[in-house]
Protein backbone atom coordinates (compact mmCIF):
# COMPACT_ATOMS: atom_id res chain seq x y z
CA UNK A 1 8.44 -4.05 -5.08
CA UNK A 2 10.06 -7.62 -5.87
CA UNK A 3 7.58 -10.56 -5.27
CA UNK A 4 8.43 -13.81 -3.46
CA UNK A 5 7.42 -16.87 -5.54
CA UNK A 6 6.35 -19.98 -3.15
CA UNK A 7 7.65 -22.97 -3.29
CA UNK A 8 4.32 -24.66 -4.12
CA UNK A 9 4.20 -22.56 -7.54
CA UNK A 10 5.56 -25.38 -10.65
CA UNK A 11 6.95 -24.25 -13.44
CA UNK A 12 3.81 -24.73 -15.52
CA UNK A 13 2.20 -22.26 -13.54
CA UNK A 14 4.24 -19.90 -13.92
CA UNK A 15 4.96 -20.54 -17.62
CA UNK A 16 0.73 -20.51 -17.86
CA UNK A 17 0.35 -17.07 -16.16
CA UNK A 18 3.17 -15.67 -18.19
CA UNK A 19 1.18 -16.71 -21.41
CA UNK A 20 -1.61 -15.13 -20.49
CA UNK A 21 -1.23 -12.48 -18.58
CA UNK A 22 -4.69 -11.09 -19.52
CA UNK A 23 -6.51 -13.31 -17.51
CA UNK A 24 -4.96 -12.24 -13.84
CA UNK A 25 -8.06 -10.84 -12.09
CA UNK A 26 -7.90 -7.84 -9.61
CA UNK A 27 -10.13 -7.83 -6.80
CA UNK A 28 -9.85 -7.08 -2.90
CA UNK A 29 -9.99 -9.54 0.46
CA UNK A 30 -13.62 -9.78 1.93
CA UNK A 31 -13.00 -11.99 5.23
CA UNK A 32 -10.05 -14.11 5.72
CA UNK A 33 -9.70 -16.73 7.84
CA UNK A 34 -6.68 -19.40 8.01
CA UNK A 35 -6.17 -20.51 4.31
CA UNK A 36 -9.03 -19.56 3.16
CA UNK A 37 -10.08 -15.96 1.63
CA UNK A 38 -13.46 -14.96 0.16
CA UNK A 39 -12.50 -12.28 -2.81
CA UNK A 40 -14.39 -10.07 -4.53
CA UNK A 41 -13.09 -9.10 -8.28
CA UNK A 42 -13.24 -5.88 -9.29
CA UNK A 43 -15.91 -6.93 -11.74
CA UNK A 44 -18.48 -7.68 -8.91
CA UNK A 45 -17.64 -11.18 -9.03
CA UNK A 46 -17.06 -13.38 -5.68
CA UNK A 47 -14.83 -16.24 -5.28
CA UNK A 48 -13.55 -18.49 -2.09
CA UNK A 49 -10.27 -19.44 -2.52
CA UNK A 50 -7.88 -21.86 -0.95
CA UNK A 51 -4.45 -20.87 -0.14
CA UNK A 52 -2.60 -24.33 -1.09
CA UNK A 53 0.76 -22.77 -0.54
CA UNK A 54 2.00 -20.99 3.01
CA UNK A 55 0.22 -19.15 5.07
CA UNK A 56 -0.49 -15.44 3.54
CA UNK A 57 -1.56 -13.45 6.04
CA UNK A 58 -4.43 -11.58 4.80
CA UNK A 59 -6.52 -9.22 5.73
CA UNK A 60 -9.85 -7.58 5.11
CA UNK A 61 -9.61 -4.73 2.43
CA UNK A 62 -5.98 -6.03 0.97
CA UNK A 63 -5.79 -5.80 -3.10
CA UNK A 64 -4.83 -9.16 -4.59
CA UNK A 65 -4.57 -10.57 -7.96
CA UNK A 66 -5.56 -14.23 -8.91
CA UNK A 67 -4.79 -16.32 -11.96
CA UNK A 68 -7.58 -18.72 -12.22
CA UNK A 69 -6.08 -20.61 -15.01
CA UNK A 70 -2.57 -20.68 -13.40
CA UNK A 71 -4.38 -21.17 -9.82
CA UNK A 72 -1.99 -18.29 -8.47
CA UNK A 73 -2.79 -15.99 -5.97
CA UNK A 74 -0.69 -12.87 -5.54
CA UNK A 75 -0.96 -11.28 -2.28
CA UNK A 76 0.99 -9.67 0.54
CA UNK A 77 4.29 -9.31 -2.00
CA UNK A 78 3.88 -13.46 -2.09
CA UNK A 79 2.77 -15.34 -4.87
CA UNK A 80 1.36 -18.67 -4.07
CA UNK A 81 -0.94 -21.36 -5.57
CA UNK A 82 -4.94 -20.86 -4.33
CA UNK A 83 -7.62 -23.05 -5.53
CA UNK A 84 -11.19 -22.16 -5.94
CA UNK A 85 -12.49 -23.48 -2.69
């Protein structure tokens, strides 16, 4: 499954989540709503994030990935820059 890479994602992001690869948390969509997604990590953690990048249309139950040092959120075969909210 090839993943589109948004236009909001810089190189340095990119270059940071390549470098650490380890620190890409999995986790799945709580409640969605507009740019804004509530996560929970498959650790029990729970994180609102901000989708800075185009709209991702997500939905409750939907497995993501997010690279908190990178700030990149891969969802919906998109990968897109999401901010702690």
């Amino acid at each position: 499954m090839s993943r589109t890479i948004s236009s909001t994602v810089l190189p340095i992001q990119r270059a940071m989540a390549g470098a650490t690869p380890s620190a890409w948390r999995d986790g799945l969509v709580v409640e969605a709503s507009g740019a804004t997604a509530s996560v929970v990590f498959l650790d029990g953690a729970v994180a609102t994030l901000r989708v800075v990048g185009p709209a991702v249309e997500l939905i409750a139950g939907e497995p993501v990935a997010y690279h908190p040092v990178a700030e990149l959120l891969d969802a919906a075969r998109l990968v897109t820059t999401a901010r702690v909210a």
